[in-house]
C-alpha atoms as a PDB file:
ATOM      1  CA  UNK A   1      -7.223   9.999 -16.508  1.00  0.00           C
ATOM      2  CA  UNK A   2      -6.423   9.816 -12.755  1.00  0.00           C
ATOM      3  CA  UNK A   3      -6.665   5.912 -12.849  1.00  0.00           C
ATOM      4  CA  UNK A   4      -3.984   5.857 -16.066  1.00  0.00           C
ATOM      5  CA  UNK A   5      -1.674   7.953 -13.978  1.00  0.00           C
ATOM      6  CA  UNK A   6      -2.337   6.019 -10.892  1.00  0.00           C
ATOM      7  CA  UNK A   7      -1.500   2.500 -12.785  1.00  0.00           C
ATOM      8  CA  UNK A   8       1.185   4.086 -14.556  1.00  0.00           C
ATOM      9  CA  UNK A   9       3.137   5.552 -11.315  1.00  0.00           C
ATOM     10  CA  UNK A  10       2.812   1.841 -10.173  1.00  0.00           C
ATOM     11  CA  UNK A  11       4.106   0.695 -13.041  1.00  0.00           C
ATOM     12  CA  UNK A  12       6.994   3.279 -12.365  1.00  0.00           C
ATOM     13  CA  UNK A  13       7.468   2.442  -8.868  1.00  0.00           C
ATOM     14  CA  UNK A  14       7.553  -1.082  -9.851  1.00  0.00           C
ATOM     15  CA  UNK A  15       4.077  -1.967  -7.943  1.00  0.00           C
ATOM     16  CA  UNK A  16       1.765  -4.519  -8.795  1.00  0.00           C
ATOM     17  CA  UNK A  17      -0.916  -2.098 -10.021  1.00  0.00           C
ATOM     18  CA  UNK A  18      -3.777  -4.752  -8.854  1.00  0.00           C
ATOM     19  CA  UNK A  19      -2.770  -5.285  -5.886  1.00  0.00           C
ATOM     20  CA  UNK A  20      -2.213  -1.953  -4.860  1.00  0.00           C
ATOM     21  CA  UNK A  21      -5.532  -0.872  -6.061  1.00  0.00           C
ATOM     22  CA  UNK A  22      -6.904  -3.793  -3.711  1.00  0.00           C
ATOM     23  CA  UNK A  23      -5.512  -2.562  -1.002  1.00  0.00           C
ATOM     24  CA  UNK A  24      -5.889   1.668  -1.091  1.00  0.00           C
ATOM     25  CA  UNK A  25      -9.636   1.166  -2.129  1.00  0.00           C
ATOM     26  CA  UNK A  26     -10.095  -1.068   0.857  1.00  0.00           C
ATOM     27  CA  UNK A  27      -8.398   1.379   2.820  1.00  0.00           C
ATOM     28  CA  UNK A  28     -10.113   4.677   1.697  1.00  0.00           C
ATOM     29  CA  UNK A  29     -13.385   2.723   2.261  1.00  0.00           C
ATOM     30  CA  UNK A  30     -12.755   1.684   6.064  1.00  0.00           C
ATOM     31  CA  UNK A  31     -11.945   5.418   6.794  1.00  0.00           C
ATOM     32  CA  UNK A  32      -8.457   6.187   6.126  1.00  0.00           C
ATOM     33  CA  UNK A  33      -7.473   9.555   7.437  1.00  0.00           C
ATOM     34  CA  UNK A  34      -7.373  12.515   5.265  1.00  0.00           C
ATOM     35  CA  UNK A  35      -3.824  13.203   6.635  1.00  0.00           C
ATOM     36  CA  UNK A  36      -2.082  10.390   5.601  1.00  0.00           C
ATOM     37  CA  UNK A  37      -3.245   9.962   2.258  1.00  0.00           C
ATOM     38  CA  UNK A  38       0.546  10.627   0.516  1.00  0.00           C
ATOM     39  CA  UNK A  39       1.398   7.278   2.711  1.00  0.00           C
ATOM     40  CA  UNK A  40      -0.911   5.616  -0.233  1.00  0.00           C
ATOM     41  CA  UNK A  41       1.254   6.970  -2.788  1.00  0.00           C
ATOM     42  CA  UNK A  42       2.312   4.065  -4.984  1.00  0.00           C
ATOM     43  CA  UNK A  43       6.125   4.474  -3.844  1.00  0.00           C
ATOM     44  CA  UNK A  44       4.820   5.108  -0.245  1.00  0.00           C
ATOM     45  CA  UNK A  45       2.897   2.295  -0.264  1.00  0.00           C
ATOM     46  CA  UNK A  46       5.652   0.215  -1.668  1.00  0.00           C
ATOM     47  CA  UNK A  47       7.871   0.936   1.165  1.00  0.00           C
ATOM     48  CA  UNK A  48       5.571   0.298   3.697  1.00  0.00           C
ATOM     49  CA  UNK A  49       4.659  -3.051   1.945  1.00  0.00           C
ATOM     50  CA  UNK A  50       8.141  -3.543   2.221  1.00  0.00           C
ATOM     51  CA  UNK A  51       9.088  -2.452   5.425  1.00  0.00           C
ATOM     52  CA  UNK A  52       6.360  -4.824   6.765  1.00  0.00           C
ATOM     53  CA  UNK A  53       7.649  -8.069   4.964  1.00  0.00           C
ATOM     54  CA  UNK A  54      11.016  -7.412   6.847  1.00  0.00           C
ATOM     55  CA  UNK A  55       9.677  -6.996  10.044  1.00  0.00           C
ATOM     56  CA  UNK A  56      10.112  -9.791  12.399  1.00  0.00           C
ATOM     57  CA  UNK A  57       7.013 -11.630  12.998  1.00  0.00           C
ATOM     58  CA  UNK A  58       6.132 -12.151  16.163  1.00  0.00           C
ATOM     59  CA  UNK A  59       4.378 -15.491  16.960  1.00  0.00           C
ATOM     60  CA  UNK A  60       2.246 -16.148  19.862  1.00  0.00           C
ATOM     61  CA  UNK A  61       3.747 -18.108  22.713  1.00  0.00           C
ATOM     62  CA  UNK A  62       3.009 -21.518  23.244  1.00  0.00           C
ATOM     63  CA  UNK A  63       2.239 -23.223  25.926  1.00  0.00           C
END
């Protein structure tokens, strides 16, 4: 039941359910913190997925 809701809340939040599974499981199993677990709430995640693609990248300098 909790992966249904967790796919569907993608679904909602218009998140690739896949990938987003991909990514939190890897997460949770390299030790994310306990105290930011709402940041890998579907719409959470989405913004910070988002947030990242607009960042500026920064390249390194070449010489």
């Amino acid at each position: 039941m909790c992966v249904y809701t967790l796919v569907a809340t993608c679904v909602l939040a218009g998140v690739d359910p896949q990938a987003y599974l991909t990514d939190v499981l890897e997460k949770l199993s390299r030790g994310w913190p306990r105290r930011r677990l709402e940041e890998l709430l579907p719409p959470m995640w989405k913004a910070s997925r988002e947030a990242a693609a607009q960042a500026p990248s920064v390249s390194p300098a070449t010489t």
